[in-house]
Protein backbone atom coordinates (compact mmCIF):
# COMPACT_ATOMS: atom_id res chain seq x y z
CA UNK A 1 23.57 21.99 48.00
CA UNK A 2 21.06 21.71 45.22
CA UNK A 3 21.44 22.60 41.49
CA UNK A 4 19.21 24.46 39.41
CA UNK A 5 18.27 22.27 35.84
CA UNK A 6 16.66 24.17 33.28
CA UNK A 7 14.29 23.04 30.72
CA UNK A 8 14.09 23.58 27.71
CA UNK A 9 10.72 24.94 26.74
CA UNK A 10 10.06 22.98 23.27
CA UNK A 11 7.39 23.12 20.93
CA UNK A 12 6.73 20.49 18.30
CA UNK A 13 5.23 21.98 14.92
CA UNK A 14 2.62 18.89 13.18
CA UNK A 15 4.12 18.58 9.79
CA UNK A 16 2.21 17.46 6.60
CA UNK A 17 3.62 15.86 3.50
CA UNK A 18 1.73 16.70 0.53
CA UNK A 19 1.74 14.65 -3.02
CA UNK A 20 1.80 16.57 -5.48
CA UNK A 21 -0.24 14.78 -8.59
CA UNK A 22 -0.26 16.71 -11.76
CA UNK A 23 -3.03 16.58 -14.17
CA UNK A 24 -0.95 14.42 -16.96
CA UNK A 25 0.36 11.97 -13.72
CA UNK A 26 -3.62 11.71 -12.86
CA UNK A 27 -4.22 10.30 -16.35
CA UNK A 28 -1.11 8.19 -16.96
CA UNK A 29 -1.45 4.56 -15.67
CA UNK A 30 0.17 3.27 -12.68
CA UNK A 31 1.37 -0.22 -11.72
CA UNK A 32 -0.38 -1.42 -7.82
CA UNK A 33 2.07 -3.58 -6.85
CA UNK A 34 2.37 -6.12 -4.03
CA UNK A 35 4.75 -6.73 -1.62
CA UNK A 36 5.19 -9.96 0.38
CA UNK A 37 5.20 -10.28 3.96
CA UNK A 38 5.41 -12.86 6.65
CA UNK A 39 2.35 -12.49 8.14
CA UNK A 40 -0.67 -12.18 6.30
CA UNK A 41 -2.23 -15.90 5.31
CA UNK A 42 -2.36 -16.39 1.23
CA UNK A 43 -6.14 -16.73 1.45
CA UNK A 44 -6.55 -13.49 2.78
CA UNK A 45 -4.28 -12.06 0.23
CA UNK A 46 -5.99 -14.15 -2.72
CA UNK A 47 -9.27 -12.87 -1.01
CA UNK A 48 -7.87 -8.97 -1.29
CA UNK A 49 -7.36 -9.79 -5.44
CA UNK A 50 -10.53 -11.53 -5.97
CA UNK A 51 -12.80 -8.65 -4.26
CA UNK A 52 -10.82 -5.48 -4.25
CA UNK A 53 -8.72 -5.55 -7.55
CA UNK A 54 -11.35 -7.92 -9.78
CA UNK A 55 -9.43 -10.48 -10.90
CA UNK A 56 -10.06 -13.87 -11.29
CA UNK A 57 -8.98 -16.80 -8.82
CA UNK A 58 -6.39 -18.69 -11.16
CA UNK A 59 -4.63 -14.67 -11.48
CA UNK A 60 -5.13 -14.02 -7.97
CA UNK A 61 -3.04 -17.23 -6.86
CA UNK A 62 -0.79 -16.55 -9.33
CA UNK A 63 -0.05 -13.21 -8.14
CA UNK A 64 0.07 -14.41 -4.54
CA UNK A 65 2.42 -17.06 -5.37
CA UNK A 66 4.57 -14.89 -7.61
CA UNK A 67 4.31 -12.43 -4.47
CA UNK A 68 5.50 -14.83 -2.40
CA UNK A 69 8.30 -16.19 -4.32
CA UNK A 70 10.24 -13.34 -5.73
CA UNK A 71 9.12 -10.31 -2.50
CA UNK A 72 6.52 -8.61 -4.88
CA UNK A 73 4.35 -8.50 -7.83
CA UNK A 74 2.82 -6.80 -10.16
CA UNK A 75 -0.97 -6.83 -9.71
CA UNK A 76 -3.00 -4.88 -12.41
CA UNK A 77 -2.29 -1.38 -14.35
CA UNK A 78 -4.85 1.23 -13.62
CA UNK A 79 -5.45 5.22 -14.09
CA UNK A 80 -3.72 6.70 -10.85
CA UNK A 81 -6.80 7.62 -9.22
CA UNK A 82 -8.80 4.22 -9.46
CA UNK A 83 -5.21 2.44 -8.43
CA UNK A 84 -5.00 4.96 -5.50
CA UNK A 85 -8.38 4.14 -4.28
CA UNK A 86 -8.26 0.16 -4.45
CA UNK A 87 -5.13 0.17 -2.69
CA UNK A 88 -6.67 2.30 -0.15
CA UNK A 89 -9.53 -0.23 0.54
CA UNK A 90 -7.19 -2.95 0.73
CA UNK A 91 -4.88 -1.24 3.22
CA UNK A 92 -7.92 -0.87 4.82
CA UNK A 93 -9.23 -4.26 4.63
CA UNK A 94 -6.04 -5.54 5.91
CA UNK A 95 -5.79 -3.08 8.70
CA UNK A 96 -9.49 -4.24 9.78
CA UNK A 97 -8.26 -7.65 9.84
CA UNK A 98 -4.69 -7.13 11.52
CA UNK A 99 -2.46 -7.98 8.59
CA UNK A 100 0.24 -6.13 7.35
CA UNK A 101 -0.45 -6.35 3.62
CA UNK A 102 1.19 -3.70 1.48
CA UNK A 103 0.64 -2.04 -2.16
CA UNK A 104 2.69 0.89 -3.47
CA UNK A 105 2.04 2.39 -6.98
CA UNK A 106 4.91 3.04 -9.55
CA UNK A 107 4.44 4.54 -12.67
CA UNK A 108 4.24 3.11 -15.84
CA UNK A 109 6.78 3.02 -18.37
């Protein structure tokens, strides 16, 4: 005796999340920050500040350090689209290099 199993027929629809920037969010200034992690080495990170976000070495350790200390930090306060874009390269230059680095952007007050 066999038993009949349906199926079912599924289809999976792609969704897409949008962000929705206004004009007056493009030109208020946002705060990249950093979040710590377990992986990537400080000199990478300290590398990442120096070349991507411009700052000097003695801020770029500090940030690290701070960082690393206390889960995240604050690294510089820029226009939303020029903070978007820098933490975009450095996403991508941690990707390229297999570390898990992370920046989010937060308004600010």
């Amino acid at each position: 005796m066999s038993a009949e199993v349906s199926v079912p027929l599924t289809t999976t629809i792609p969704t897409t999340e949008y962000v929705v920037v206004t004009e007056e969010e493009l030109e208020r200034p946002y705060r990249v920050i950093i979040e710590n992690d377990d992986v990537t080495p400080m000199d990478f990170v300290v590398l990442v500040l120096l070349t991507i976000f411009e700052l000097g070495f003695e801020q770029s350790v500090a940030i690290m350090l701070e960082a690393h200390h206390n889960g995240r930090a604050h690294v510089v306060t820029l226009p939303y689209e020029e903070a978007q874009r820098r933490v975009y390269e450095a996403h991508h230059a941690a990707r390229e290099a297999g570390y898990p680095l992370s920046f989010y952007l937060e308004p600010d007050a």
